[in-house]
PDB file of N, CA and C in Angstrom:
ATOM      1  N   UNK A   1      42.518 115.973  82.140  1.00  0.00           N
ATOM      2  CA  UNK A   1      43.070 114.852  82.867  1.00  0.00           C
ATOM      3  C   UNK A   1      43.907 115.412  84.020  1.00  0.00           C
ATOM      4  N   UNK A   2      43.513 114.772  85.501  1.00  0.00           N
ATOM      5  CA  UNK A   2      44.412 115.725  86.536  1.00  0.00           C
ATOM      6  C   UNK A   2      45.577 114.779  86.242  1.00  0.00           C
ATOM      7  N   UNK A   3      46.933 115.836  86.975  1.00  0.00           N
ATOM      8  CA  UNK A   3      48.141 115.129  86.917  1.00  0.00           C
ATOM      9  C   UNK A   3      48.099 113.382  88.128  1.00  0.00           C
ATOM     10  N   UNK A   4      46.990 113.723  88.756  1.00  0.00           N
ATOM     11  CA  UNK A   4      46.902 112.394  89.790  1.00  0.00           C
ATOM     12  C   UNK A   4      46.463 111.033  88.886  1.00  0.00           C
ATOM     13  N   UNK A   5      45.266 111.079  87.881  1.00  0.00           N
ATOM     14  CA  UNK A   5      44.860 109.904  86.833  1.00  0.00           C
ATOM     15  C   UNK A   5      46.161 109.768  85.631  1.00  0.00           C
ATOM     16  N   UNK A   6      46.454 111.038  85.405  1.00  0.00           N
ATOM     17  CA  UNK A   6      48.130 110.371  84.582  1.00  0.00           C
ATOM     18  C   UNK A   6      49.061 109.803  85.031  1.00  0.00           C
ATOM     19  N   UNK A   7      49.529 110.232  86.306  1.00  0.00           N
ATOM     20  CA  UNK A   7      50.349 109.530  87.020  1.00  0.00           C
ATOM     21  C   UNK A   7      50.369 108.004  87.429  1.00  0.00           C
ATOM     22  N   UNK A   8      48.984 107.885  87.898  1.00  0.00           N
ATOM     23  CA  UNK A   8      48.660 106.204  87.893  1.00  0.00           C
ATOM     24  C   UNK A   8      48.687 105.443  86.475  1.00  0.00           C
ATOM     25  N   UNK A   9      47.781 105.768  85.431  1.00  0.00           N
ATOM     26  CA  UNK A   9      48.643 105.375  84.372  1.00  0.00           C
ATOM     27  C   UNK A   9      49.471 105.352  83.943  1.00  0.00           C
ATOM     28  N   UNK A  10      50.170 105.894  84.003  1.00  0.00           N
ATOM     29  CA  UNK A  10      51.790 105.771  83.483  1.00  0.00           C
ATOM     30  C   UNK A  10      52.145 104.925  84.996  1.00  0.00           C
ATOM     31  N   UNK A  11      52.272 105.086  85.821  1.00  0.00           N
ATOM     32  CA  UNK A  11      52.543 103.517  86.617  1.00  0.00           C
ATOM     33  C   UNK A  11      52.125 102.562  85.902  1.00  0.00           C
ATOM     34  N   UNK A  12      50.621 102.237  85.772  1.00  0.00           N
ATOM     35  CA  UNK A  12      50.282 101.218  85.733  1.00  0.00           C
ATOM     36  C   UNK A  12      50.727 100.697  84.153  1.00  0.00           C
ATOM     37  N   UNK A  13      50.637 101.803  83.118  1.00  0.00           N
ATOM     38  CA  UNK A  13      51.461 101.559  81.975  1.00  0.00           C
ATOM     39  C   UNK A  13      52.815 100.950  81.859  1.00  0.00           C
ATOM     40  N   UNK A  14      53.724 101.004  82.572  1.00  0.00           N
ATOM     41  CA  UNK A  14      54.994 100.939  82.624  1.00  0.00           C
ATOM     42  C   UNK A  14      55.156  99.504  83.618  1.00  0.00           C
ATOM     43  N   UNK A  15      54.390  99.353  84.745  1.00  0.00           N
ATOM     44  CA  UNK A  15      54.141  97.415  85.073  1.00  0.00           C
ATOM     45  C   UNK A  15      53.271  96.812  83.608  1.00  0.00           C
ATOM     46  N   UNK A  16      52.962  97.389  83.248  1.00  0.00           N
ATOM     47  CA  UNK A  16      52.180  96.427  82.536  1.00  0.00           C
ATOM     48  C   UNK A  16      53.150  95.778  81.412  1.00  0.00           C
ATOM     49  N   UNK A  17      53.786  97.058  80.750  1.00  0.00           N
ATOM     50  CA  UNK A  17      55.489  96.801  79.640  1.00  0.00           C
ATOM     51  C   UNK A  17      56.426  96.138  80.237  1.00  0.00           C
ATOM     52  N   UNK A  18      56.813  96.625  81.332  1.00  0.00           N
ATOM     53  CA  UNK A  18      57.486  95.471  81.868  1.00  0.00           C
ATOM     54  C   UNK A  18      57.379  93.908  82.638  1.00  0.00           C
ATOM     55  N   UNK A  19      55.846  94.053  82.290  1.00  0.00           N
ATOM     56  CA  UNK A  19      55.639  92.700  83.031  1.00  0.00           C
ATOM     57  C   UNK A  19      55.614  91.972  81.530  1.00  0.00           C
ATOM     58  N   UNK A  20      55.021  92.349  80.824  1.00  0.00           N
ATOM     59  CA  UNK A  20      55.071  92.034  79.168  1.00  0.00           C
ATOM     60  C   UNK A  20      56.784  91.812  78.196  1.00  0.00           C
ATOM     61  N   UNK A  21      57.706  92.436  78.630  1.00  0.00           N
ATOM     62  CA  UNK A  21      59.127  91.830  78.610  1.00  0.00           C
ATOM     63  C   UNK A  21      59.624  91.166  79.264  1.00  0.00           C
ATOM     64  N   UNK A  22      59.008  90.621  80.401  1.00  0.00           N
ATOM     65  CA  UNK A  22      59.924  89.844  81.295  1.00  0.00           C
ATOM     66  C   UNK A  22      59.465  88.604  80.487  1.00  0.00           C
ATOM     67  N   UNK A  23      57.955  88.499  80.230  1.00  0.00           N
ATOM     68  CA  UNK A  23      57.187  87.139  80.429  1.00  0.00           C
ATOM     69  C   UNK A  23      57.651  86.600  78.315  1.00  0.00           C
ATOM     70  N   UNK A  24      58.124  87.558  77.489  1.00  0.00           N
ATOM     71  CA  UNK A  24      58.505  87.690  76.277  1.00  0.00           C
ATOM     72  C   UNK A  24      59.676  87.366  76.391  1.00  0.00           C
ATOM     73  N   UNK A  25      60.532  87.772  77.205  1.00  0.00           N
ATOM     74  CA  UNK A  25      62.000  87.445  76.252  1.00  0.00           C
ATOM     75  C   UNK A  25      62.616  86.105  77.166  1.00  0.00           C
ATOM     76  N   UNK A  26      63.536  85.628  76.107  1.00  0.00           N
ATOM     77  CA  UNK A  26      64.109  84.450  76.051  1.00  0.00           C
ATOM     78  C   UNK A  26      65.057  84.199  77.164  1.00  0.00           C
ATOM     79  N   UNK A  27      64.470  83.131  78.425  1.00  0.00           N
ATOM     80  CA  UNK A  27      65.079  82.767  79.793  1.00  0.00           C
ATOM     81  C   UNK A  27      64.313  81.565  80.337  1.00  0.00           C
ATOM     82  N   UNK A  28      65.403  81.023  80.901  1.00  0.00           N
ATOM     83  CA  UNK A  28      64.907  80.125  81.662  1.00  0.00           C
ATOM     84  C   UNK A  28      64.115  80.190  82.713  1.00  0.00           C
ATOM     85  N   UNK A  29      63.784  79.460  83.172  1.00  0.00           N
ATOM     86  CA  UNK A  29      62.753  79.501  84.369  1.00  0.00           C
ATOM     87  C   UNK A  29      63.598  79.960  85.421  1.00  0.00           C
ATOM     88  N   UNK A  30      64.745  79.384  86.039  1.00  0.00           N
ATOM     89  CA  UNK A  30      64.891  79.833  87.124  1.00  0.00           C
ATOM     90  C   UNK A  30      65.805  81.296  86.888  1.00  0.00           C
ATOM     91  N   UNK A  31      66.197  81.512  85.648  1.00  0.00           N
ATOM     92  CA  UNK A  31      67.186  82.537  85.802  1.00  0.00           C
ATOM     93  C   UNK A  31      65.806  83.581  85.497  1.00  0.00           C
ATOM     94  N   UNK A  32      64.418  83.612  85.357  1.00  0.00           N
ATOM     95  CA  UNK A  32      63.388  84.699  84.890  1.00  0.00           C
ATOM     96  C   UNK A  32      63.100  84.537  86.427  1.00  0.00           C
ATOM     97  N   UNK A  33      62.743  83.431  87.501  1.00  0.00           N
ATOM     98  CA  UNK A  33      62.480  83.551  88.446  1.00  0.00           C
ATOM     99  C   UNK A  33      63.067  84.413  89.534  1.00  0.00           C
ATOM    100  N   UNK A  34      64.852  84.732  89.331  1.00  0.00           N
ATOM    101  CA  UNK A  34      65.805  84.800  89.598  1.00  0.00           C
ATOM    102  C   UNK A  34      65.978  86.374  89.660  1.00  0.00           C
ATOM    103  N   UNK A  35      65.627  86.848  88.556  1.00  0.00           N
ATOM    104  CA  UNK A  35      65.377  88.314  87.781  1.00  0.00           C
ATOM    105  C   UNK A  35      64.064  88.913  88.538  1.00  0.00           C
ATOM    106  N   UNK A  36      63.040  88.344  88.745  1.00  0.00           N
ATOM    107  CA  UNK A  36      61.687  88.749  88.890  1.00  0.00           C
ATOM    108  C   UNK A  36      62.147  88.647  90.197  1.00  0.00           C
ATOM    109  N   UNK A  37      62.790  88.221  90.995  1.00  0.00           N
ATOM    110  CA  UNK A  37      63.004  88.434  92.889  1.00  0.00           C
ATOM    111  C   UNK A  37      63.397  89.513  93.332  1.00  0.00           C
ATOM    112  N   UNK A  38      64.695  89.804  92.415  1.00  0.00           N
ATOM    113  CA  UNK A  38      65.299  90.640  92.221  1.00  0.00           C
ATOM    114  C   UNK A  38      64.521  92.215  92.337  1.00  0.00           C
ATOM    115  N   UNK A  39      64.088  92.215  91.093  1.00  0.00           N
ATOM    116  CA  UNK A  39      63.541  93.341  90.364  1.00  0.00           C
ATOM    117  C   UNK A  39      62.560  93.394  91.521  1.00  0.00           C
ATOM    118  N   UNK A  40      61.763  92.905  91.909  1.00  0.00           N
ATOM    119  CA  UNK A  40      60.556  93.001  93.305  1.00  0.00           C
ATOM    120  C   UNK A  40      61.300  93.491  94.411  1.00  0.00           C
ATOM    121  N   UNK A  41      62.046  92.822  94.659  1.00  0.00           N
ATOM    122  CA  UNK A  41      63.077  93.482  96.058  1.00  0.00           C
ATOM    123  C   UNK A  41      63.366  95.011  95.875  1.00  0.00           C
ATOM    124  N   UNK A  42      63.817  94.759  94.675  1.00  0.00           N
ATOM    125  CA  UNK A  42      64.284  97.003  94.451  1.00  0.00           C
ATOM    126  C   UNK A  42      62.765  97.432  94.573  1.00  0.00           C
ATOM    127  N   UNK A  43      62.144  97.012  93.547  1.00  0.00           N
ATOM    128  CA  UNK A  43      60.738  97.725  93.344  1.00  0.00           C
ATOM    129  C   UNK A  43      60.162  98.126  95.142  1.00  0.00           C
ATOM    130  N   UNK A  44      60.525  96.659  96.021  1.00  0.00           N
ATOM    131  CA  UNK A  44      59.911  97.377  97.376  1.00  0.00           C
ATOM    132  C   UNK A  44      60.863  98.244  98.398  1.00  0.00           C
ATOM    133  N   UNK A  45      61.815  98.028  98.236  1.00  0.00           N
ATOM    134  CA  UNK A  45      63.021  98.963  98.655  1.00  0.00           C
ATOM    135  C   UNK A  45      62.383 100.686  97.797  1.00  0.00           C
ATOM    136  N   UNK A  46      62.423 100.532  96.784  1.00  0.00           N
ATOM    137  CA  UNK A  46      61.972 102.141  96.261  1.00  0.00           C
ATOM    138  C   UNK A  46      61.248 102.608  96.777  1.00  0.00           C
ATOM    139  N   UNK A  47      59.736 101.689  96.890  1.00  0.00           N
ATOM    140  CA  UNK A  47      58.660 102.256  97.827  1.00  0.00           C
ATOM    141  C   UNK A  47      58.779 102.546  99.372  1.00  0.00           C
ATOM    142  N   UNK A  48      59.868 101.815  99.845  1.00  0.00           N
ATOM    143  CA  UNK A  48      59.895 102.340 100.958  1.00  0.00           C
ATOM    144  C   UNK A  48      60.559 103.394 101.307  1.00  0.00           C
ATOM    145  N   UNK A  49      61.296 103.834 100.626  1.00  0.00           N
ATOM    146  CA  UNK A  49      62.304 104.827 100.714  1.00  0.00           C
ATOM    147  C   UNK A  49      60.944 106.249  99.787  1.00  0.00           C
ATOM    148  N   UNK A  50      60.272 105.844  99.337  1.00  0.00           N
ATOM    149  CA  UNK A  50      59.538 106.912  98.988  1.00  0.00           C
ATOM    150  C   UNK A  50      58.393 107.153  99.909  1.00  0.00           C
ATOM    151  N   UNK A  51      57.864 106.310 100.586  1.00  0.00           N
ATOM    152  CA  UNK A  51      57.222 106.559 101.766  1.00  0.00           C
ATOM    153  C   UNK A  51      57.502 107.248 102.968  1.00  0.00           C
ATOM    154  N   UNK A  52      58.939 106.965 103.293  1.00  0.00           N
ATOM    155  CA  UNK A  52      59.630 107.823 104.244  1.00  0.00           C
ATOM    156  C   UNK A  52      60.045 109.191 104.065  1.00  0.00           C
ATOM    157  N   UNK A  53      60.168 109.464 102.484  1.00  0.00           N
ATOM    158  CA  UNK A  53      60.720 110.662 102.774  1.00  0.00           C
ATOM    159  C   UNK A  53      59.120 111.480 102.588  1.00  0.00           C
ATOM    160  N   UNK A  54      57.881 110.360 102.128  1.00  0.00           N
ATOM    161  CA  UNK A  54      56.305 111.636 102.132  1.00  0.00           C
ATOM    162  C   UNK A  54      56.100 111.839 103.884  1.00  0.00           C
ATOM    163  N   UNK A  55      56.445 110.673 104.462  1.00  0.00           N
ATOM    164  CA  UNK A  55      56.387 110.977 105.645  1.00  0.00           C
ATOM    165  C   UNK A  55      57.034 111.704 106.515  1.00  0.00           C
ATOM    166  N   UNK A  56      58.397 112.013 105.982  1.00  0.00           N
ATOM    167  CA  UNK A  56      59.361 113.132 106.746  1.00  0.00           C
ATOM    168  C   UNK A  56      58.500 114.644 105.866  1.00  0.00           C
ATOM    169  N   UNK A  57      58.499 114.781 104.659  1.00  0.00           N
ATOM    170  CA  UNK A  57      58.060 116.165 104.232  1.00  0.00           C
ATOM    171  C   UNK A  57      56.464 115.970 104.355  1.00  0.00           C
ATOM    172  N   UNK A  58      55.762 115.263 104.753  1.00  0.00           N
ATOM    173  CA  UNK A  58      54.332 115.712 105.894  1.00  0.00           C
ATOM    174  C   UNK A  58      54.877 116.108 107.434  1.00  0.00           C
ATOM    175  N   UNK A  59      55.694 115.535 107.381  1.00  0.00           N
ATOM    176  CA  UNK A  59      55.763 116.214 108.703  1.00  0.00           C
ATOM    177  C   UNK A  59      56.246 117.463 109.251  1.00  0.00           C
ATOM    178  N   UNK A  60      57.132 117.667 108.511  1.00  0.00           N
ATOM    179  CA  UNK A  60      58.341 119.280 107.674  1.00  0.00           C
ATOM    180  C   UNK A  60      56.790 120.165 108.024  1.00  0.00           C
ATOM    181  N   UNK A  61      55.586 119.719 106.696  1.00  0.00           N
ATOM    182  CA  UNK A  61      54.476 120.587 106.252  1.00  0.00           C
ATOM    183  C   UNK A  61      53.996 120.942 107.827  1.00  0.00           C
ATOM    184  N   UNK A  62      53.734 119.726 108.275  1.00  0.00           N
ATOM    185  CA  UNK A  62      52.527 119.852 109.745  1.00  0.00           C
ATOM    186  C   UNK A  62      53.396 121.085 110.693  1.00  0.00           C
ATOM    187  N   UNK A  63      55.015 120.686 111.059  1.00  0.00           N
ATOM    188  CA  UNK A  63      55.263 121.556 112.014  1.00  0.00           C
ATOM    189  C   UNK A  63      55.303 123.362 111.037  1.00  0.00           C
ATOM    190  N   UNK A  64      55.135 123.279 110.077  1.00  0.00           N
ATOM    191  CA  UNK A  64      55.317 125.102 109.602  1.00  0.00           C
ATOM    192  C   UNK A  64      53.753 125.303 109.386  1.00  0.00           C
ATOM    193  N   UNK A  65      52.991 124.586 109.489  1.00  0.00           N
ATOM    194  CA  UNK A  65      51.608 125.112 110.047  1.00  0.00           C
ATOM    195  C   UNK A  65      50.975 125.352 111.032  1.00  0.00           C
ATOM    196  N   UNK A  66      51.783 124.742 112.264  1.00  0.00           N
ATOM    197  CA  UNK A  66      51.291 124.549 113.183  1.00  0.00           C
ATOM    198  C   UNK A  66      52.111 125.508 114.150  1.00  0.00           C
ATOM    199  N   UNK A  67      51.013 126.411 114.621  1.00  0.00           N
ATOM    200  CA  UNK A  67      52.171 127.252 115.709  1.00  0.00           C
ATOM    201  C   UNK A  67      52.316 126.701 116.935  1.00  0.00           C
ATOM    202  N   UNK A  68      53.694 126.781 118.006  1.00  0.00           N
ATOM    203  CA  UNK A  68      53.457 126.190 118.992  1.00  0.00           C
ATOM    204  C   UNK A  68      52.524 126.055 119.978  1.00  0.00           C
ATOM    205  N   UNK A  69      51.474 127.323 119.978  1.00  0.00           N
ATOM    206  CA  UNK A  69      50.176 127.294 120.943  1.00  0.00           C
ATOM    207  C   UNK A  69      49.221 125.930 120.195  1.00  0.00           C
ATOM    208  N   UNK A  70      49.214 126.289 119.038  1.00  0.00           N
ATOM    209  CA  UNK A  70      48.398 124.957 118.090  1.00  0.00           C
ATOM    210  C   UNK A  70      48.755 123.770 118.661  1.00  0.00           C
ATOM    211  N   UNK A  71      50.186 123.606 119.101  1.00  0.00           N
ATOM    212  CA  UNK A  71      50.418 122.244 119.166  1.00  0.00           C
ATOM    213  C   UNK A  71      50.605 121.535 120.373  1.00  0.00           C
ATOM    214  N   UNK A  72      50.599 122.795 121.482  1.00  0.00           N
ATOM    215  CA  UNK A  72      50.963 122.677 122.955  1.00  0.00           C
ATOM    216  C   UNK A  72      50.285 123.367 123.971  1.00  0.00           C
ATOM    217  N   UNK A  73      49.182 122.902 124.483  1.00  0.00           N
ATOM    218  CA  UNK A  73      48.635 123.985 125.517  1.00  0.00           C
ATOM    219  C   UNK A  73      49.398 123.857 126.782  1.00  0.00           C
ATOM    220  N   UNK A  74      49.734 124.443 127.444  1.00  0.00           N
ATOM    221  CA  UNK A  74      50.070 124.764 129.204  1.00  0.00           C
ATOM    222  C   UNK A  74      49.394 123.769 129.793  1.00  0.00           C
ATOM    223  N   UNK A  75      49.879 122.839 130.429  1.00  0.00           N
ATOM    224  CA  UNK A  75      49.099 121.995 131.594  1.00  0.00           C
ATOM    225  C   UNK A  75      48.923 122.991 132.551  1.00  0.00           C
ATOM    226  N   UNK A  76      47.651 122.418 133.000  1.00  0.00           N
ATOM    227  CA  UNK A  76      47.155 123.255 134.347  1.00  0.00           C
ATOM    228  C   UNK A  76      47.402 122.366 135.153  1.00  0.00           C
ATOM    229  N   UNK A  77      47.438 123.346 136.485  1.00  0.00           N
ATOM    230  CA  UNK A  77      48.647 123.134 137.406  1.00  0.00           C
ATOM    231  C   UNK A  77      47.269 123.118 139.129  1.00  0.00           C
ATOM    232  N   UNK A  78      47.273 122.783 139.525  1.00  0.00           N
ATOM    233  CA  UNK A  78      46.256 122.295 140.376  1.00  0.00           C
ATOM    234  C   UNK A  78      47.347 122.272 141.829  1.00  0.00           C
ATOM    235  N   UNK A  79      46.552 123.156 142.869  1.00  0.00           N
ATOM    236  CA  UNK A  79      47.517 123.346 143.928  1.00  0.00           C
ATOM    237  C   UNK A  79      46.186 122.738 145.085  1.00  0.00           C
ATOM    238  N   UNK A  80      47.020 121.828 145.674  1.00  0.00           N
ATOM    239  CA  UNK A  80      46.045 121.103 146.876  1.00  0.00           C
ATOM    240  C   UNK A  80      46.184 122.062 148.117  1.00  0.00           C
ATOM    241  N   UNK A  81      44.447 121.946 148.334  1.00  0.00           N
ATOM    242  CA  UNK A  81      44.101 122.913 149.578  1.00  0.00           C
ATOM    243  C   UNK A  81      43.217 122.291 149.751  1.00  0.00           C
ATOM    244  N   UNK A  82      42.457 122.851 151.272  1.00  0.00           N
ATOM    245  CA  UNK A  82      41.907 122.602 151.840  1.00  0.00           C
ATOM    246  C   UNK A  82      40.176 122.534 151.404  1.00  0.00           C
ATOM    247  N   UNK A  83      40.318 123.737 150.377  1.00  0.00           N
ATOM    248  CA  UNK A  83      39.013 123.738 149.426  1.00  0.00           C
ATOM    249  C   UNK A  83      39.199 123.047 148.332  1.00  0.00           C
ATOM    250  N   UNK A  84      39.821 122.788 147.777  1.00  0.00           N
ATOM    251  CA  UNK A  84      39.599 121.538 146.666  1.00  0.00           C
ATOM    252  C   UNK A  84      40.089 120.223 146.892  1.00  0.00           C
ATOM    253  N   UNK A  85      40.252 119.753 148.281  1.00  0.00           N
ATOM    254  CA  UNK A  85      40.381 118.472 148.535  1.00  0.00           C
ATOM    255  C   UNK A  85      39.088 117.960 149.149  1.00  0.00           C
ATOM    256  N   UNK A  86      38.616 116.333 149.077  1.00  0.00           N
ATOM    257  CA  UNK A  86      37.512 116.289 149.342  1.00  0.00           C
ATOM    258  C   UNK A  86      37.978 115.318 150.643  1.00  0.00           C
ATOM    259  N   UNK A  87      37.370 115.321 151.672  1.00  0.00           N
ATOM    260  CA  UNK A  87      37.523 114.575 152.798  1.00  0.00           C
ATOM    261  C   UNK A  87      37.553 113.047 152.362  1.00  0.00           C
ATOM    262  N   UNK A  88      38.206 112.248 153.218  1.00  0.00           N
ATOM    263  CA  UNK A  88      38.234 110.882 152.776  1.00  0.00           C
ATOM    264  C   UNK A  88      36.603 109.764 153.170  1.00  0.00           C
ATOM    265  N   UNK A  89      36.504 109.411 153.045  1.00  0.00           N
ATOM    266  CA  UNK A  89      34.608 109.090 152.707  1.00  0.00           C
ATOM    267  C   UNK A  89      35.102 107.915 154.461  1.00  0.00           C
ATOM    268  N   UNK A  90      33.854 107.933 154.970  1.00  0.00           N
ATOM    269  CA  UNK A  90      33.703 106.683 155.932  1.00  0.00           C
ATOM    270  C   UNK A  90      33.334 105.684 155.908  1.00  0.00           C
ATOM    271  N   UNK A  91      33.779 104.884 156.214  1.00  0.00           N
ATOM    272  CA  UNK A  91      33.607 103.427 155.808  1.00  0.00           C
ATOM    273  C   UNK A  91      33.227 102.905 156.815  1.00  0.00           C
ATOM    274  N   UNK A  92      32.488 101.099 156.731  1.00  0.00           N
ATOM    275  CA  UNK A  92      32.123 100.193 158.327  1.00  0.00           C
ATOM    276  C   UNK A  92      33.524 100.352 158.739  1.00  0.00           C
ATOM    277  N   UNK A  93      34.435  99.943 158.281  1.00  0.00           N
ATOM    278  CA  UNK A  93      35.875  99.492 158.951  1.00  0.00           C
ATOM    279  C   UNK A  93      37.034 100.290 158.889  1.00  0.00           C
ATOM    280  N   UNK A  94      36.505 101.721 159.129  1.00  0.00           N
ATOM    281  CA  UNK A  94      37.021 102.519 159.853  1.00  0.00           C
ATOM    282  C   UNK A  94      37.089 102.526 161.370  1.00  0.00           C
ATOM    283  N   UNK A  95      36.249 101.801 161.655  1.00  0.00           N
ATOM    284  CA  UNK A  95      35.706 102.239 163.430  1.00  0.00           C
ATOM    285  C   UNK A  95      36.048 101.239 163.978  1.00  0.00           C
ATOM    286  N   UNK A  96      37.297 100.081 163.180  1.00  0.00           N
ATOM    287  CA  UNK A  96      37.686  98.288 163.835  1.00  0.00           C
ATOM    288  C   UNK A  96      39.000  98.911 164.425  1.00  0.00           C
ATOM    289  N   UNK A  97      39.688  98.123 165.167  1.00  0.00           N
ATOM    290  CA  UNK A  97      41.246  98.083 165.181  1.00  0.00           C
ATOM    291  C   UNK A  97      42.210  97.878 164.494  1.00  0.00           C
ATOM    292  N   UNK A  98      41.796  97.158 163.296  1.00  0.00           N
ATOM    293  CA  UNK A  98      42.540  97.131 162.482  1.00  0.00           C
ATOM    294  C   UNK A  98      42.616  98.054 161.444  1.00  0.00           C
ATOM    295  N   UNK A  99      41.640  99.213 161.501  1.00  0.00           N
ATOM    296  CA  UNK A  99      41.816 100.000 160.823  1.00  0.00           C
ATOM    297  C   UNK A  99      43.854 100.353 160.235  1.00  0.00           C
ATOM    298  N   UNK A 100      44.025 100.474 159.325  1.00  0.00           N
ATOM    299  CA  UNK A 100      45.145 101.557 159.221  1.00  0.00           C
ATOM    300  C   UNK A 100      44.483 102.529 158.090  1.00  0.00           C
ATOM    301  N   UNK A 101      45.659 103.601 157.548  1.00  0.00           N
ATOM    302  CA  UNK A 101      45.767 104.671 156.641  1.00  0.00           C
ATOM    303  C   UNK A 101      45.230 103.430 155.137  1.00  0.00           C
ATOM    304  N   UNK A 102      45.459 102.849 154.596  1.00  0.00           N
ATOM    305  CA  UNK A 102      45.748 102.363 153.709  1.00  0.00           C
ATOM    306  C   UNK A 102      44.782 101.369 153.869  1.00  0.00           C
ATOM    307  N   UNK A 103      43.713 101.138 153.156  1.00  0.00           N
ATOM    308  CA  UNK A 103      42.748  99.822 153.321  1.00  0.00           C
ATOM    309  C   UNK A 103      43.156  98.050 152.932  1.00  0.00           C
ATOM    310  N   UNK A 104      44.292  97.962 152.079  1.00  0.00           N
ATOM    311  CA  UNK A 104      45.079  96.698 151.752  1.00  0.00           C
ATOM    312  C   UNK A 104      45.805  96.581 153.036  1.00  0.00           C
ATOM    313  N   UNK A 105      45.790  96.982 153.769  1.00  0.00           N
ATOM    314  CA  UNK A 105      47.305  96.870 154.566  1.00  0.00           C
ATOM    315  C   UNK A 105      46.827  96.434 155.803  1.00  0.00           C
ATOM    316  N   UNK A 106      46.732  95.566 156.489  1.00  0.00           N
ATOM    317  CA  UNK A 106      45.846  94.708 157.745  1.00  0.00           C
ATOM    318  C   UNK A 106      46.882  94.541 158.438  1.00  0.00           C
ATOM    319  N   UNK A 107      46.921  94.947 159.970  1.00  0.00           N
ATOM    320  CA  UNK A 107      47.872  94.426 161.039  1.00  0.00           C
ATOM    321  C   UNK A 107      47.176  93.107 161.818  1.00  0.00           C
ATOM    322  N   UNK A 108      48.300  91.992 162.063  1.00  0.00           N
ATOM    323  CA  UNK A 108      47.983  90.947 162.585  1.00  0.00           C
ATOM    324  C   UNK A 108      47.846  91.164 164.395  1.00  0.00           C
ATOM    325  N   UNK A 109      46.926  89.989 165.143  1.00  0.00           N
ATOM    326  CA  UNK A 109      47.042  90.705 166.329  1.00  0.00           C
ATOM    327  C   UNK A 109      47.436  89.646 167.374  1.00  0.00           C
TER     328      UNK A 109
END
Protein backbone atom coordinates (compact mmCIF):
# COMPACT_ATOMS: atom_id res chain seq x y z
CA UNK A 1 0.00 0.00 0.00
CA UNK A 2 1.81 3.40 -1.08
CA UNK A 3 1.83 6.00 1.69
CA UNK A 4 -0.37 8.21 -1.04
CA UNK A 5 -3.69 5.37 -0.97
CA UNK A 6 -3.26 5.38 3.00
CA UNK A 7 -3.25 8.77 3.34
CA UNK A 8 -6.52 9.32 1.41
CA UNK A 9 -8.07 6.78 3.47
CA UNK A 10 -7.44 7.80 6.54
CA UNK A 11 -8.85 11.24 5.26
CA UNK A 12 -11.57 9.83 3.93
CA UNK A 13 -11.88 7.50 7.11
CA UNK A 14 -11.85 10.20 9.57
CA UNK A 15 -14.85 12.50 7.38
CA UNK A 16 -16.62 9.65 7.29
CA UNK A 17 -16.41 9.21 11.67
CA UNK A 18 -16.95 12.43 11.95
CA UNK A 19 -19.64 12.97 9.73
CA UNK A 20 -21.18 9.81 11.55
CA UNK A 21 -20.93 11.76 15.15
CA UNK A 22 -22.17 14.81 14.18
CA UNK A 23 -25.35 13.25 12.45
CA UNK A 24 -25.52 10.64 15.97
CA UNK A 25 -25.27 12.69 18.80
CA UNK A 26 -27.92 14.51 20.58
CA UNK A 27 -28.62 18.40 19.13
CA UNK A 28 -30.80 20.43 17.84
CA UNK A 29 -31.13 21.45 14.50
CA UNK A 30 -29.92 24.74 14.60
CA UNK A 31 -27.27 24.35 17.27
CA UNK A 32 -25.90 20.90 14.77
CA UNK A 33 -26.38 23.44 11.92
CA UNK A 34 -24.47 25.93 13.94
CA UNK A 35 -21.52 23.38 14.71
CA UNK A 36 -21.37 22.01 11.09
CA UNK A 37 -20.65 25.96 9.78
CA UNK A 38 -18.33 26.20 12.06
CA UNK A 39 -16.36 23.06 11.77
CA UNK A 40 -16.48 23.71 7.62
CA UNK A 41 -15.08 27.18 8.03
CA UNK A 42 -11.85 25.74 10.00
CA UNK A 43 -11.88 22.65 7.81
CA UNK A 44 -11.48 25.40 4.75
CA UNK A 45 -9.24 27.78 6.53
CA UNK A 46 -6.82 24.51 7.14
CA UNK A 47 -6.84 23.80 3.55
CA UNK A 48 -5.92 26.92 2.69
CA UNK A 49 -3.23 27.48 4.81
CA UNK A 50 -1.96 24.02 3.63
CA UNK A 51 -2.04 24.94 0.11
CA UNK A 52 0.05 27.93 0.61
CA UNK A 53 2.63 26.70 2.39
CA UNK A 54 2.82 23.41 -0.77
CA UNK A 55 2.94 26.36 -2.79
CA UNK A 56 5.67 28.38 -1.02
CA UNK A 57 7.89 24.91 -0.54
CA UNK A 58 7.29 24.17 -4.53
CA UNK A 59 8.57 27.05 -5.04
CA UNK A 60 11.68 26.95 -2.31
CA UNK A 61 12.10 23.29 -4.56
CA UNK A 62 11.86 25.08 -8.21
CA UNK A 63 14.37 27.98 -7.32
CA UNK A 64 17.29 25.24 -5.81
CA UNK A 65 16.88 23.45 -9.06
CA UNK A 66 16.96 25.85 -11.18
CA UNK A 67 20.23 27.64 -11.93
CA UNK A 68 20.08 31.20 -12.85
CA UNK A 69 21.10 30.55 -16.63
CA UNK A 70 17.99 27.90 -16.41
CA UNK A 71 15.88 30.59 -15.45
CA UNK A 72 17.17 33.74 -17.25
CA UNK A 73 18.66 34.06 -20.62
CA UNK A 74 20.39 37.55 -21.64
CA UNK A 75 18.09 39.56 -23.87
CA UNK A 76 19.62 40.26 -27.05
CA UNK A 77 20.36 43.53 -27.66
CA UNK A 78 19.85 44.68 -31.36
CA UNK A 79 21.79 47.90 -32.43
CA UNK A 80 20.04 49.91 -35.39
CA UNK A 81 22.09 50.44 -38.53
CA UNK A 82 21.97 51.01 -41.64
CA UNK A 83 22.15 47.18 -42.53
CA UNK A 84 19.52 45.93 -40.45
CA UNK A 85 17.06 48.61 -40.97
CA UNK A 86 14.72 48.14 -43.79
CA UNK A 87 13.80 51.27 -45.85
CA UNK A 88 10.32 52.60 -45.31
CA UNK A 89 8.06 50.91 -48.22
CA UNK A 90 6.29 53.51 -50.89
CA UNK A 91 3.10 54.19 -50.94
CA UNK A 92 0.30 56.11 -53.67
CA UNK A 93 0.28 58.93 -51.02
CA UNK A 94 3.56 59.53 -50.59
CA UNK A 95 3.87 61.62 -53.77
CA UNK A 96 0.41 64.08 -52.47
CA UNK A 97 0.99 67.23 -50.40
CA UNK A 98 -0.32 66.11 -47.77
CA UNK A 99 2.00 63.68 -47.33
CA UNK A 100 3.63 63.95 -43.68
CA UNK A 101 6.18 61.51 -41.61
CA UNK A 102 3.32 59.81 -39.92
CA UNK A 103 0.36 58.42 -42.15
CA UNK A 104 -2.66 59.34 -39.38
CA UNK A 105 -1.59 62.76 -39.25
CA UNK A 106 -3.21 64.94 -42.34
CA UNK A 107 -2.50 68.74 -42.66
CA UNK A 108 -5.52 70.89 -43.53
CA UNK A 109 -5.09 73.32 -46.50
Amino acid sequence: MSKKSFGIGAVLGALTGAAAAYLLAPQSGKEFQDDMKLKIKDAKNKAIIRMDEAVMETEIWLDEQLTEKDIRNQPVEYERTPETTAEAPVHAYTDTETYTESPDVFTEE
